[in-house]
PDB file of N, CA and C in Angstrom:
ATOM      1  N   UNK A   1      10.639  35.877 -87.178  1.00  0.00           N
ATOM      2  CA  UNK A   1      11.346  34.932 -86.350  1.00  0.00           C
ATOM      3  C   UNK A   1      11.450  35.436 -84.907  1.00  0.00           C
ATOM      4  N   UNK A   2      11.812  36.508 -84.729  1.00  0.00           N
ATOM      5  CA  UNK A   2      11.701  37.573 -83.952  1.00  0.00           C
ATOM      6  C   UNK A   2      10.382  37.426 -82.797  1.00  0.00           C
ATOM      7  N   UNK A   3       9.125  37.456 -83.747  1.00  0.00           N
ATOM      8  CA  UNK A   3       8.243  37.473 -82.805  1.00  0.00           C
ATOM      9  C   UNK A   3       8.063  36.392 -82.065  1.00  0.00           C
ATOM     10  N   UNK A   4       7.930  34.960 -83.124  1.00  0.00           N
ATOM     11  CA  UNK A   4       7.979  33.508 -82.986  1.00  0.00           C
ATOM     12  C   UNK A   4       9.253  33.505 -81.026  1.00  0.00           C
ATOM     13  N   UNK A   5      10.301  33.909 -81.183  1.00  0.00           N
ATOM     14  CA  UNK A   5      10.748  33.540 -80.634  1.00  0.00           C
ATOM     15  C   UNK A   5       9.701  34.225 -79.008  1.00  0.00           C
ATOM     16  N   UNK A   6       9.644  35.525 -79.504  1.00  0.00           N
ATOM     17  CA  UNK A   6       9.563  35.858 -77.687  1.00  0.00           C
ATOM     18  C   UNK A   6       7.624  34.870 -77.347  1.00  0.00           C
ATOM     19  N   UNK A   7       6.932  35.084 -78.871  1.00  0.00           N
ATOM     20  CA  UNK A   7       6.238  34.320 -78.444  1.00  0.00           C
ATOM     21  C   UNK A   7       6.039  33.137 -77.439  1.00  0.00           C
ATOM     22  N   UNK A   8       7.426  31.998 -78.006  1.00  0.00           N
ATOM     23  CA  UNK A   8       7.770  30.833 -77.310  1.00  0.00           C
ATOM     24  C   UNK A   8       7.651  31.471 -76.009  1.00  0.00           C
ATOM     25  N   UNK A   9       8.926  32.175 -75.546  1.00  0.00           N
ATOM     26  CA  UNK A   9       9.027  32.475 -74.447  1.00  0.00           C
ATOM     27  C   UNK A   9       7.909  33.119 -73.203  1.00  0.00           C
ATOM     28  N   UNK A  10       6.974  33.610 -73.972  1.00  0.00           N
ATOM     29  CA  UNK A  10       5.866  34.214 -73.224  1.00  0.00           C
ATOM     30  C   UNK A  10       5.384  32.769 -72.869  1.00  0.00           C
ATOM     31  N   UNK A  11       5.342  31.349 -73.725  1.00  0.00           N
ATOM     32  CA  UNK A  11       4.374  29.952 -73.149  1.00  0.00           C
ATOM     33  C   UNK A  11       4.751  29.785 -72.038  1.00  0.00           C
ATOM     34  N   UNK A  12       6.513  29.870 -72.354  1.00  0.00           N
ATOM     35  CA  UNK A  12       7.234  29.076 -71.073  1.00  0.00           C
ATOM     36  C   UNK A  12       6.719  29.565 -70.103  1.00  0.00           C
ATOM     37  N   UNK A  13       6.791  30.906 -69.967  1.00  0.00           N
ATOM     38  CA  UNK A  13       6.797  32.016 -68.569  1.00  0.00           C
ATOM     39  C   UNK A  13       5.561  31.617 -68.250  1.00  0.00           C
ATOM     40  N   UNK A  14       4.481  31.293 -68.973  1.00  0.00           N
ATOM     41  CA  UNK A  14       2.872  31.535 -68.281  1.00  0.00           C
ATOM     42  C   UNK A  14       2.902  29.564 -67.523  1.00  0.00           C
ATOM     43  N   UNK A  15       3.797  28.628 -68.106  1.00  0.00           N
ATOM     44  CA  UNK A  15       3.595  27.719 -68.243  1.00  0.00           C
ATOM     45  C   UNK A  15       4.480  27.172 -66.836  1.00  0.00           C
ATOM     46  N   UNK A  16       5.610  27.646 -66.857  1.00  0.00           N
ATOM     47  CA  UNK A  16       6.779  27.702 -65.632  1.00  0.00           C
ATOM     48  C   UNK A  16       5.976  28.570 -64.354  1.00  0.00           C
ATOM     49  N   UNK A  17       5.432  29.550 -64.352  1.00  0.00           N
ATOM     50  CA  UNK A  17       4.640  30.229 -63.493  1.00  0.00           C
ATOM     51  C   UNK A  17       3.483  29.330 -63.010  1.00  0.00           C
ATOM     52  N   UNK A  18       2.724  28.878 -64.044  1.00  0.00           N
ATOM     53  CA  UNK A  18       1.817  27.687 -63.177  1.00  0.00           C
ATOM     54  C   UNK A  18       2.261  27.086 -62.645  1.00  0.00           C
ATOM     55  N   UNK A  19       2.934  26.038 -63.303  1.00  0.00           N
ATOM     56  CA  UNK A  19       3.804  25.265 -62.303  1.00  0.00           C
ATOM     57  C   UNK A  19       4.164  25.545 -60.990  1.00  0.00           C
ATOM     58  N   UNK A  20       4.986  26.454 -61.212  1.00  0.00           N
ATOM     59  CA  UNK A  20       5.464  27.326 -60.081  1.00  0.00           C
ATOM     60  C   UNK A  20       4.173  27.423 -58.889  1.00  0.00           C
ATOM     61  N   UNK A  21       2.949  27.761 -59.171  1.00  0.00           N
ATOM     62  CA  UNK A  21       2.393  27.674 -58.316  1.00  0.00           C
ATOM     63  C   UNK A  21       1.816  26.783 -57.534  1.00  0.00           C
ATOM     64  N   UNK A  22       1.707  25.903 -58.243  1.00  0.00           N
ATOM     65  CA  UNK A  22       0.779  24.643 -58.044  1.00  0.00           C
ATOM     66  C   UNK A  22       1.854  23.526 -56.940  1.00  0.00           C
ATOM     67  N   UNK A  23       2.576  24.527 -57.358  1.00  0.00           N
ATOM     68  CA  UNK A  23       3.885  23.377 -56.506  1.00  0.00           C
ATOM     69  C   UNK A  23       4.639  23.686 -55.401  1.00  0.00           C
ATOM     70  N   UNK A  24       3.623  24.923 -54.637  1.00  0.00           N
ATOM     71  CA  UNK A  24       4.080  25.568 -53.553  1.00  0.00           C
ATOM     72  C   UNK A  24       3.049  24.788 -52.791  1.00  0.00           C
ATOM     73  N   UNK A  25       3.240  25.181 -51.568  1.00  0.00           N
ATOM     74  CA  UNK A  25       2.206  24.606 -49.936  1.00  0.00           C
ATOM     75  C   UNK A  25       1.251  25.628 -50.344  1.00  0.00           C
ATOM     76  N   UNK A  26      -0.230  24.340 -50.578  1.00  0.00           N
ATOM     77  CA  UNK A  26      -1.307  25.987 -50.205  1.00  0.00           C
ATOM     78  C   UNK A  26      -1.586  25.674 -49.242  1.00  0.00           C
ATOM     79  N   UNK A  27      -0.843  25.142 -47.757  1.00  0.00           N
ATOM     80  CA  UNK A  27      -1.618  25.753 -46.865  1.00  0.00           C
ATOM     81  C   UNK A  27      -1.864  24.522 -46.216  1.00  0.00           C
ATOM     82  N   UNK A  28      -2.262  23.618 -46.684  1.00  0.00           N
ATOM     83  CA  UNK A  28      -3.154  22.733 -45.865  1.00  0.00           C
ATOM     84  C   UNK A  28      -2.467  22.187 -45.413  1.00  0.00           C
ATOM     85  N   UNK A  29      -3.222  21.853 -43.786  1.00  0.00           N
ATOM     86  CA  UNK A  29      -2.915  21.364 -42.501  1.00  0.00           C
ATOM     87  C   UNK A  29      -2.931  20.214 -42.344  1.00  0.00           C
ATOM     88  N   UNK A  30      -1.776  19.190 -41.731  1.00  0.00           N
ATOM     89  CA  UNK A  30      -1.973  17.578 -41.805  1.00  0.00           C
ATOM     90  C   UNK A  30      -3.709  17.291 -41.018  1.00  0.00           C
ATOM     91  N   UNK A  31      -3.753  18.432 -39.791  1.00  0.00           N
ATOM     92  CA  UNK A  31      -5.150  18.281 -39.607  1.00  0.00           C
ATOM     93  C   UNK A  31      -6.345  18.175 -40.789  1.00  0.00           C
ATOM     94  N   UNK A  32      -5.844  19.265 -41.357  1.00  0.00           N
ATOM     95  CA  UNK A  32      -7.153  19.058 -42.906  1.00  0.00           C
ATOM     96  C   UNK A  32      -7.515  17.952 -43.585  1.00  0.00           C
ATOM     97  N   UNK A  33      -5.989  17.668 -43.878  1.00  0.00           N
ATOM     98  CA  UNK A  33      -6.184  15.779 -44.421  1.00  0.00           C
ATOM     99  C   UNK A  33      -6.178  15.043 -43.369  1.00  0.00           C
ATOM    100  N   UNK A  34      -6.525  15.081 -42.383  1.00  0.00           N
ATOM    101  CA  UNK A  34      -7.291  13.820 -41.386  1.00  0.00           C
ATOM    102  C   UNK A  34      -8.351  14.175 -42.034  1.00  0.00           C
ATOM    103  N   UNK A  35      -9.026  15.345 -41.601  1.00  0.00           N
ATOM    104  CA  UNK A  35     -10.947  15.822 -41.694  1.00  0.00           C
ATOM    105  C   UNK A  35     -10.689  15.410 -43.098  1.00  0.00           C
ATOM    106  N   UNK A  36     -10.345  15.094 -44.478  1.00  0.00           N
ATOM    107  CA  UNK A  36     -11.041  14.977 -45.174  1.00  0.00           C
ATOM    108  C   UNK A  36     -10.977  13.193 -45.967  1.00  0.00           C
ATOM    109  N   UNK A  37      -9.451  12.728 -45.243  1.00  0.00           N
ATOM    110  CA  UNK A  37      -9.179  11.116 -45.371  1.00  0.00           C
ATOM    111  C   UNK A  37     -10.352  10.685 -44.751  1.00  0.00           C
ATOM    112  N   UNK A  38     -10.719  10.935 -43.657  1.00  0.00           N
ATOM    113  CA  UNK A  38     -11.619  10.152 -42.727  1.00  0.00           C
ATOM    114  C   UNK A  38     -13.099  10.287 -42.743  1.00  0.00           C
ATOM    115  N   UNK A  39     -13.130  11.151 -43.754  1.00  0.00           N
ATOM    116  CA  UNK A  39     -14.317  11.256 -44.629  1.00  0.00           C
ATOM    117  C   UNK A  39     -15.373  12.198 -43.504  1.00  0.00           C
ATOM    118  N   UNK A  40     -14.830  12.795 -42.595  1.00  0.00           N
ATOM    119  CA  UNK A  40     -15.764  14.195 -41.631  1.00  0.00           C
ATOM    120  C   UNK A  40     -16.980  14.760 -42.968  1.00  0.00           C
ATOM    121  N   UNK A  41     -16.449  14.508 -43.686  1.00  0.00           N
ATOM    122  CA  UNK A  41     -17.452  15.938 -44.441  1.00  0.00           C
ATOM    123  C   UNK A  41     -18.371  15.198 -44.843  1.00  0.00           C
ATOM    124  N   UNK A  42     -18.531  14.082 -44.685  1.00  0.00           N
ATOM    125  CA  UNK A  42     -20.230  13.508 -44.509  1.00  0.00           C
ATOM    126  C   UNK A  42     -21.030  14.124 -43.475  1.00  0.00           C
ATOM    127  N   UNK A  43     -20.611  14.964 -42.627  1.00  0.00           N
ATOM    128  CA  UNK A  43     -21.496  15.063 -41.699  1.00  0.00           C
ATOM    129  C   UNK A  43     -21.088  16.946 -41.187  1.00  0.00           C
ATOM    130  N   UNK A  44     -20.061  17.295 -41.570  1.00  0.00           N
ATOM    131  CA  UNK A  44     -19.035  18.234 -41.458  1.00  0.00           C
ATOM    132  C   UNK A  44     -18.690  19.171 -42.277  1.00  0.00           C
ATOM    133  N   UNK A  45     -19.286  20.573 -42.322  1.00  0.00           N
ATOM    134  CA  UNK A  45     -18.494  21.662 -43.673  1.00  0.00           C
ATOM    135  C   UNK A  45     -17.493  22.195 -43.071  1.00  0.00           C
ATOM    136  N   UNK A  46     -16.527  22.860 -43.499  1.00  0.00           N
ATOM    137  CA  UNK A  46     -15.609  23.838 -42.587  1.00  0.00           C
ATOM    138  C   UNK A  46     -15.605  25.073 -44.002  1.00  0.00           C
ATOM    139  N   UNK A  47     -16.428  25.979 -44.126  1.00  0.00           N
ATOM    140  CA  UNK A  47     -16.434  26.554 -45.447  1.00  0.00           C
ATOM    141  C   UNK A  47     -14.992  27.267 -45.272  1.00  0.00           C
ATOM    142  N   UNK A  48     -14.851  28.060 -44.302  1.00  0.00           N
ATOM    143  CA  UNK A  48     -13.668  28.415 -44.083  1.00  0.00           C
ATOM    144  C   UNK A  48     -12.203  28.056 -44.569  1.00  0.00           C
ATOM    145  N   UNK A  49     -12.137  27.008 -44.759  1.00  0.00           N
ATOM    146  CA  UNK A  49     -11.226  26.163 -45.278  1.00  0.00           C
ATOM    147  C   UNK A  49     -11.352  25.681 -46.728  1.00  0.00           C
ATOM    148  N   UNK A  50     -13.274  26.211 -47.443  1.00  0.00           N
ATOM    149  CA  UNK A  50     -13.232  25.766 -48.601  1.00  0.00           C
ATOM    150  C   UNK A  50     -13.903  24.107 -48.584  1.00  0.00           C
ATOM    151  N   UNK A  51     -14.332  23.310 -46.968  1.00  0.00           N
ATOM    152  CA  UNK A  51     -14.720  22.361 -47.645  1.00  0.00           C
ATOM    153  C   UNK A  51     -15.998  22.314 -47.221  1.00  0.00           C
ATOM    154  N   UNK A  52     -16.605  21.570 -48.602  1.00  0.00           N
ATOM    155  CA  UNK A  52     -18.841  21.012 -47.744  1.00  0.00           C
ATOM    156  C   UNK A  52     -18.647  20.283 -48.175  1.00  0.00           C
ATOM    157  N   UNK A  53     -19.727  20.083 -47.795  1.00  0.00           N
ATOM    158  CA  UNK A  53     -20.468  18.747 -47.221  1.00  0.00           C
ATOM    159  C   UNK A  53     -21.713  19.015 -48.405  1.00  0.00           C
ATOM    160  N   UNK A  54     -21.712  17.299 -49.002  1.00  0.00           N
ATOM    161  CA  UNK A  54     -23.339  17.105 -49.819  1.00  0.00           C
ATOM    162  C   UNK A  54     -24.129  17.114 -48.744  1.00  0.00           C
ATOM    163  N   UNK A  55     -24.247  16.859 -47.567  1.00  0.00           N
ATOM    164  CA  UNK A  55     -25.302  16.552 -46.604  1.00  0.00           C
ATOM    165  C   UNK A  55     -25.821  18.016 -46.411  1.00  0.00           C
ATOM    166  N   UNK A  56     -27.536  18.422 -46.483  1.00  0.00           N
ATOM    167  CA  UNK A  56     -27.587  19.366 -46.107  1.00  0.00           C
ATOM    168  C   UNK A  56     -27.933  19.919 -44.973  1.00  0.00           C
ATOM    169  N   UNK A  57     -27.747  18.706 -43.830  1.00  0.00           N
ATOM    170  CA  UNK A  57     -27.445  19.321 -42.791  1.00  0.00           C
ATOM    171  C   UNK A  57     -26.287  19.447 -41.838  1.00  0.00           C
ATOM    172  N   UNK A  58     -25.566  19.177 -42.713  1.00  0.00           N
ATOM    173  CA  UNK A  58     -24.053  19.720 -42.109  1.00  0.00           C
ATOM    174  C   UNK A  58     -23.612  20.350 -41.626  1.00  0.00           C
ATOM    175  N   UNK A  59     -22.976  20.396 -40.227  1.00  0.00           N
ATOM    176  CA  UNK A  59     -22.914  21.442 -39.271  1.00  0.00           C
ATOM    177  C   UNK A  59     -21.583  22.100 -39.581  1.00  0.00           C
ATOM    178  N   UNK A  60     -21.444  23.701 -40.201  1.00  0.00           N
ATOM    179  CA  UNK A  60     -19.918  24.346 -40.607  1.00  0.00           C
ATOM    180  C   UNK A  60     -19.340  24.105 -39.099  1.00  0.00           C
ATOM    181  N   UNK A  61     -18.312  23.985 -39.058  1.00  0.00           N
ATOM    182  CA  UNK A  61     -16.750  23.798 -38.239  1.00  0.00           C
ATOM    183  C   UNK A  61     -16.172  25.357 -38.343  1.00  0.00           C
ATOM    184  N   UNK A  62     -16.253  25.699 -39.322  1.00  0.00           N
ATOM    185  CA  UNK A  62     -15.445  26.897 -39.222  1.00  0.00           C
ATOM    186  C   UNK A  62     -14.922  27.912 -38.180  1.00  0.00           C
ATOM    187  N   UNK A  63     -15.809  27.761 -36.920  1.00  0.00           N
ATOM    188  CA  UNK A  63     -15.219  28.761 -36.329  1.00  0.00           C
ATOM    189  C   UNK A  63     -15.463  27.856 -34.824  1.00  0.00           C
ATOM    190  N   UNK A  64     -15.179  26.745 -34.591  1.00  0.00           N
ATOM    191  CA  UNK A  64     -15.185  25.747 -33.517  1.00  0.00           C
ATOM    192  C   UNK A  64     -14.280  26.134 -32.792  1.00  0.00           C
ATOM    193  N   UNK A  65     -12.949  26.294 -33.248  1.00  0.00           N
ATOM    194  CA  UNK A  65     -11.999  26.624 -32.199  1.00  0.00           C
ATOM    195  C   UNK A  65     -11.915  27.853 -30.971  1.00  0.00           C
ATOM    196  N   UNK A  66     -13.080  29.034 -32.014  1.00  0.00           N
ATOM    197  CA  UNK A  66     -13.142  30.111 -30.751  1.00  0.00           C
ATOM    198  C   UNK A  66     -13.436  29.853 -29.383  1.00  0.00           C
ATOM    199  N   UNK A  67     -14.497  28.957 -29.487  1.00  0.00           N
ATOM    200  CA  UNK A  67     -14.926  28.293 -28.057  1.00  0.00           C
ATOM    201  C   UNK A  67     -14.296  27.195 -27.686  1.00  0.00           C
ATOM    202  N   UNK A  68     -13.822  26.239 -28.345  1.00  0.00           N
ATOM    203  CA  UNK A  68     -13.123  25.067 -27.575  1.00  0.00           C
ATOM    204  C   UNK A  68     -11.574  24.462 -28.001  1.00  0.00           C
ATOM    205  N   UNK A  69     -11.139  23.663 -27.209  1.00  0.00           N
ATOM    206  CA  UNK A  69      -9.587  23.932 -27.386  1.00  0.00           C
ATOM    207  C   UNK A  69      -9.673  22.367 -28.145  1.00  0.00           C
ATOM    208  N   UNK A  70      -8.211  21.939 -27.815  1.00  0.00           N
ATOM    209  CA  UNK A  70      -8.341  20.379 -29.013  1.00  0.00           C
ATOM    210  C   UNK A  70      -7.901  19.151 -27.871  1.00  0.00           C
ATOM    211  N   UNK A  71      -7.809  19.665 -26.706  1.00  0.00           N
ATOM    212  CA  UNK A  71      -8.072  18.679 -25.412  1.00  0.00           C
ATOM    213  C   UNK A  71      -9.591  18.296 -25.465  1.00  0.00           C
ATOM    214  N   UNK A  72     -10.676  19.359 -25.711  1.00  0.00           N
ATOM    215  CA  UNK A  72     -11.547  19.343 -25.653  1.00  0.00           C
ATOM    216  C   UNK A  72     -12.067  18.019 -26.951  1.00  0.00           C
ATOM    217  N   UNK A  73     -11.987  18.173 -28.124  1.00  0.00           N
ATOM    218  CA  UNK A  73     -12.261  17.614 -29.274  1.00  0.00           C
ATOM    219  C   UNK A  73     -11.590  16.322 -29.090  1.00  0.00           C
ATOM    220  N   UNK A  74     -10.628  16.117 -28.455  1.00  0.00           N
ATOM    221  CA  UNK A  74      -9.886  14.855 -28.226  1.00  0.00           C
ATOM    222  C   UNK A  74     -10.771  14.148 -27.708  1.00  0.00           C
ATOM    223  N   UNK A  75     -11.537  14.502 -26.673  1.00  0.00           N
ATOM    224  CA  UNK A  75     -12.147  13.897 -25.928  1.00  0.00           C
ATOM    225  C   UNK A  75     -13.328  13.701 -26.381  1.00  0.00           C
ATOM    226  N   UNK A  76     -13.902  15.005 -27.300  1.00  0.00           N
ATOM    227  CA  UNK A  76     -15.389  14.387 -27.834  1.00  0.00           C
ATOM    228  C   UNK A  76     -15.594  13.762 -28.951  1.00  0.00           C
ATOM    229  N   UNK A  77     -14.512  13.613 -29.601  1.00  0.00           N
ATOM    230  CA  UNK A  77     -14.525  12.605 -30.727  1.00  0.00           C
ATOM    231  C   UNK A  77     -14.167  11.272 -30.453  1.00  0.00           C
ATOM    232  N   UNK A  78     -13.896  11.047 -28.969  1.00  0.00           N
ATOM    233  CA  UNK A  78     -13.681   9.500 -28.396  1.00  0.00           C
ATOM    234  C   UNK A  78     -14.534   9.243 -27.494  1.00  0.00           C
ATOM    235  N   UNK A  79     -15.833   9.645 -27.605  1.00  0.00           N
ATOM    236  CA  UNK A  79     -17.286  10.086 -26.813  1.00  0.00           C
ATOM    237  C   UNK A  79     -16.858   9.717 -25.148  1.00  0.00           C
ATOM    238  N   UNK A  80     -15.600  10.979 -24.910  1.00  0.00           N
ATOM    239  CA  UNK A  80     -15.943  10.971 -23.696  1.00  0.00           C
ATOM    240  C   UNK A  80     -16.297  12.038 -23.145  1.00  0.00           C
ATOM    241  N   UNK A  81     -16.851  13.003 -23.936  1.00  0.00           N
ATOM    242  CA  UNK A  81     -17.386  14.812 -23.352  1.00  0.00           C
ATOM    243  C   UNK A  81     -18.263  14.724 -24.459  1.00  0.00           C
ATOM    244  N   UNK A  82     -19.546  15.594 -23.988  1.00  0.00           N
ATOM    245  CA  UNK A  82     -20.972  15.745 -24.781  1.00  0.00           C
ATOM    246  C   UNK A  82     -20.923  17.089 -25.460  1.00  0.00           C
ATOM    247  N   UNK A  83     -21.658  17.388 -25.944  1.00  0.00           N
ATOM    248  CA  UNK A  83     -21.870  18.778 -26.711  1.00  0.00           C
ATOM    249  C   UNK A  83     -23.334  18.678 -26.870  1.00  0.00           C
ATOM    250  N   UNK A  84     -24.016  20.127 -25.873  1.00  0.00           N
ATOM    251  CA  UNK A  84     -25.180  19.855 -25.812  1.00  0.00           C
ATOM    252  C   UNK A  84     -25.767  18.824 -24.886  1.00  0.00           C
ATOM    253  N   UNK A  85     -25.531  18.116 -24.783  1.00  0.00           N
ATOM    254  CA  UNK A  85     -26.099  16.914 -23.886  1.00  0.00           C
ATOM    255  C   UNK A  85     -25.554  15.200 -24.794  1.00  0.00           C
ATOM    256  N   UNK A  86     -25.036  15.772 -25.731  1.00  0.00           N
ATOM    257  CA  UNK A  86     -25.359  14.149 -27.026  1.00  0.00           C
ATOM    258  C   UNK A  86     -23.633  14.036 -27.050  1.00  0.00           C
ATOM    259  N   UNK A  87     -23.144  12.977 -27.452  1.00  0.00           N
ATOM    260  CA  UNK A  87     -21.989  12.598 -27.851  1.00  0.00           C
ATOM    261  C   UNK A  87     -21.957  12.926 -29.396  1.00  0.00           C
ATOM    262  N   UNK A  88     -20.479  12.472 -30.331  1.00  0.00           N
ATOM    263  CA  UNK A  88     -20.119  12.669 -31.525  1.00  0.00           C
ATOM    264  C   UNK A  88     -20.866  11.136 -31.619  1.00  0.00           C
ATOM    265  N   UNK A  89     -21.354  11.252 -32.943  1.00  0.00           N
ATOM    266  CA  UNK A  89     -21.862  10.088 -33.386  1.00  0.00           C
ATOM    267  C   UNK A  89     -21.395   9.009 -33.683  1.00  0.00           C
ATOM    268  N   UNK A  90     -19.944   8.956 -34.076  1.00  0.00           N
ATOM    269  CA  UNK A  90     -18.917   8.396 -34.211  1.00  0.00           C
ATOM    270  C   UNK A  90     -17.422   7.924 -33.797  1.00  0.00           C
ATOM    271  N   UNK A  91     -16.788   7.489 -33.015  1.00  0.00           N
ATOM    272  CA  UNK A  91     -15.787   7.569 -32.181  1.00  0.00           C
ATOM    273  C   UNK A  91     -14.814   7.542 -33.640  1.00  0.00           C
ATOM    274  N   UNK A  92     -13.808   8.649 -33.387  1.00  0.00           N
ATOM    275  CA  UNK A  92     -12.443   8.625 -34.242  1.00  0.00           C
ATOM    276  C   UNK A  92     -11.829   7.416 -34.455  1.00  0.00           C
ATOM    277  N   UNK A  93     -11.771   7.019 -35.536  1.00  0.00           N
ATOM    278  CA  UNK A  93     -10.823   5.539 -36.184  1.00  0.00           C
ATOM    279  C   UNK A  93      -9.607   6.602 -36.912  1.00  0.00           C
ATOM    280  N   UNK A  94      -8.557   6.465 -35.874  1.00  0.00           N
ATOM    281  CA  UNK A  94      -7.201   6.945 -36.789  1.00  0.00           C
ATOM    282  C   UNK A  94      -6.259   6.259 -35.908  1.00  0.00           C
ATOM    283  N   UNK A  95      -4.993   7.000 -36.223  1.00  0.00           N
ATOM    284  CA  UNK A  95      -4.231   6.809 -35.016  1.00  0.00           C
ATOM    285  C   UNK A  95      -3.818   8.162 -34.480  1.00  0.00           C
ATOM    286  N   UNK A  96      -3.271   7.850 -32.929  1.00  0.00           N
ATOM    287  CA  UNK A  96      -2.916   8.977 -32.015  1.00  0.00           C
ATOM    288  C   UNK A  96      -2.734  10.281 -32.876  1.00  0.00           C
ATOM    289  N   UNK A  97      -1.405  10.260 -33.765  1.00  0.00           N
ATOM    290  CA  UNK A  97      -1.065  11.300 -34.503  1.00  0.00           C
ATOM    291  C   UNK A  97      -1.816  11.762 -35.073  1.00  0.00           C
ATOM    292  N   UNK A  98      -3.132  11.226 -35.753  1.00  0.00           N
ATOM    293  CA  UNK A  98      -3.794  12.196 -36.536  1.00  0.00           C
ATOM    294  C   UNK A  98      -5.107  12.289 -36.019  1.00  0.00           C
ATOM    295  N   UNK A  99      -5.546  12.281 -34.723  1.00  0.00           N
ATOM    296  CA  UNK A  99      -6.291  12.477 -33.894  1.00  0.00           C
ATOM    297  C   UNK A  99      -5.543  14.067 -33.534  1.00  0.00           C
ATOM    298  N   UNK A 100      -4.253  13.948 -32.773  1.00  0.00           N
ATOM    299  CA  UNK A 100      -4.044  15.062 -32.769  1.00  0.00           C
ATOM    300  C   UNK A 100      -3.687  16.268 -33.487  1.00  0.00           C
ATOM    301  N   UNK A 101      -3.178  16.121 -34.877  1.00  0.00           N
ATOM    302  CA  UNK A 101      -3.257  17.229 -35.585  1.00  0.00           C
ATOM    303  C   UNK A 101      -4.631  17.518 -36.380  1.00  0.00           C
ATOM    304  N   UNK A 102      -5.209  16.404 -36.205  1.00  0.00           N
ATOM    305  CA  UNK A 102      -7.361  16.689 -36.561  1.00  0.00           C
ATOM    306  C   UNK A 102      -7.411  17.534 -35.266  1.00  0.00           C
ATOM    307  N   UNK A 103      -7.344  17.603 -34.506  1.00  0.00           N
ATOM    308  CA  UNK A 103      -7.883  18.389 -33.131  1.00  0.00           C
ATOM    309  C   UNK A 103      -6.612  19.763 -32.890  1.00  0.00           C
ATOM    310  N   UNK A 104      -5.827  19.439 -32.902  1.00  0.00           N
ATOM    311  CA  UNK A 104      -5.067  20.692 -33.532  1.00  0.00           C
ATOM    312  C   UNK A 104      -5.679  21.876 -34.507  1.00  0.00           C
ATOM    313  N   UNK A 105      -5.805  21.441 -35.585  1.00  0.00           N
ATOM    314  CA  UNK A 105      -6.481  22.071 -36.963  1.00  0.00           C
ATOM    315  C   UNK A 105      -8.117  22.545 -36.269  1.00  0.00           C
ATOM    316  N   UNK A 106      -8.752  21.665 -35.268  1.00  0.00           N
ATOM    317  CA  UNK A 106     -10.447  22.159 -35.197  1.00  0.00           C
ATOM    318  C   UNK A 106      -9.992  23.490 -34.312  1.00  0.00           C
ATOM    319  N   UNK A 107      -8.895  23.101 -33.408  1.00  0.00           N
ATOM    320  CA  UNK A 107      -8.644  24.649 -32.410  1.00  0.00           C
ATOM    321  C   UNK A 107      -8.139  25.784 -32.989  1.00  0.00           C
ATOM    322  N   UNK A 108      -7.712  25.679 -34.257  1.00  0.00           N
ATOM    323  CA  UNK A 108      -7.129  26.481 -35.045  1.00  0.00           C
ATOM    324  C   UNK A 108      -8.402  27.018 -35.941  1.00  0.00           C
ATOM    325  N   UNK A 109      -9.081  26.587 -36.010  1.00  0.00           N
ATOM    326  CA  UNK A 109     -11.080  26.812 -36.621  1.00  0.00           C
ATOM    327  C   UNK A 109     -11.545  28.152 -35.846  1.00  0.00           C
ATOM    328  N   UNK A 110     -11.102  29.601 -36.051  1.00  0.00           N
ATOM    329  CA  UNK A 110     -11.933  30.662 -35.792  1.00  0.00           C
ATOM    330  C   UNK A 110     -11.945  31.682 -36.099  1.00  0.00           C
ATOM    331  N   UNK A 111     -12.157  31.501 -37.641  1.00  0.00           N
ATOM    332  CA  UNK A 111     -12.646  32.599 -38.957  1.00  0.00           C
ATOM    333  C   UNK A 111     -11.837  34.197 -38.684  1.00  0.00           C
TER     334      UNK A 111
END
């Protein structure tokens, strides 16, 4: 009976401990869920963060922010600054707020 019992108790603990984890913040940035609501990773990996892209030519993000700030990204995701010579292929469909914590999160991009 004895064993039965602490047995039980070992489920709970492994079972309360998952829980427990799964139900903390891992982390992710309201920026992250813009990039991944708005479906970026068609065109977009950020491995850094854990996400790809099926496309295999997907350009990683991961370390975007070393070189540019999120004034910068503001602007080139509303094709008004080039990269390279070319615009973003796509002008941002969100609103203000999650334009800026998407461009927040890319300046925060440097491994």
């Amino acid at each position: 009976m004895k064993q039965v019992a602490i047995f039980l108790l070992f489920v709970f603990a492994i079972v309360g401990l998952y829980g427990f984890a799964f139900s903390m913040n891992t982390g992710d940035d309201p920026g992250q869920k813009v990039f991944v609501d708005k479906k970026c990773g068609a065109c977009h990996t950020v491995t850094s963060a854990g996400l790809t892209s099926k496309n295999a030519k997907a350009v990683d993000l991961s370390t975007v922010g070393a070189s540019k700030k999120a004034d910068f990204f503001e602007k080139y995701l509303n094709k008004k600054e080039k990269v390279d010579g070319k615009e973003h292929k796509t002008a941002f469909k969100g609103t203000d707020q999650e334009l800026k914590d998407l461009t927040k999160w890319l300046e925060s991009l440097k491994k």
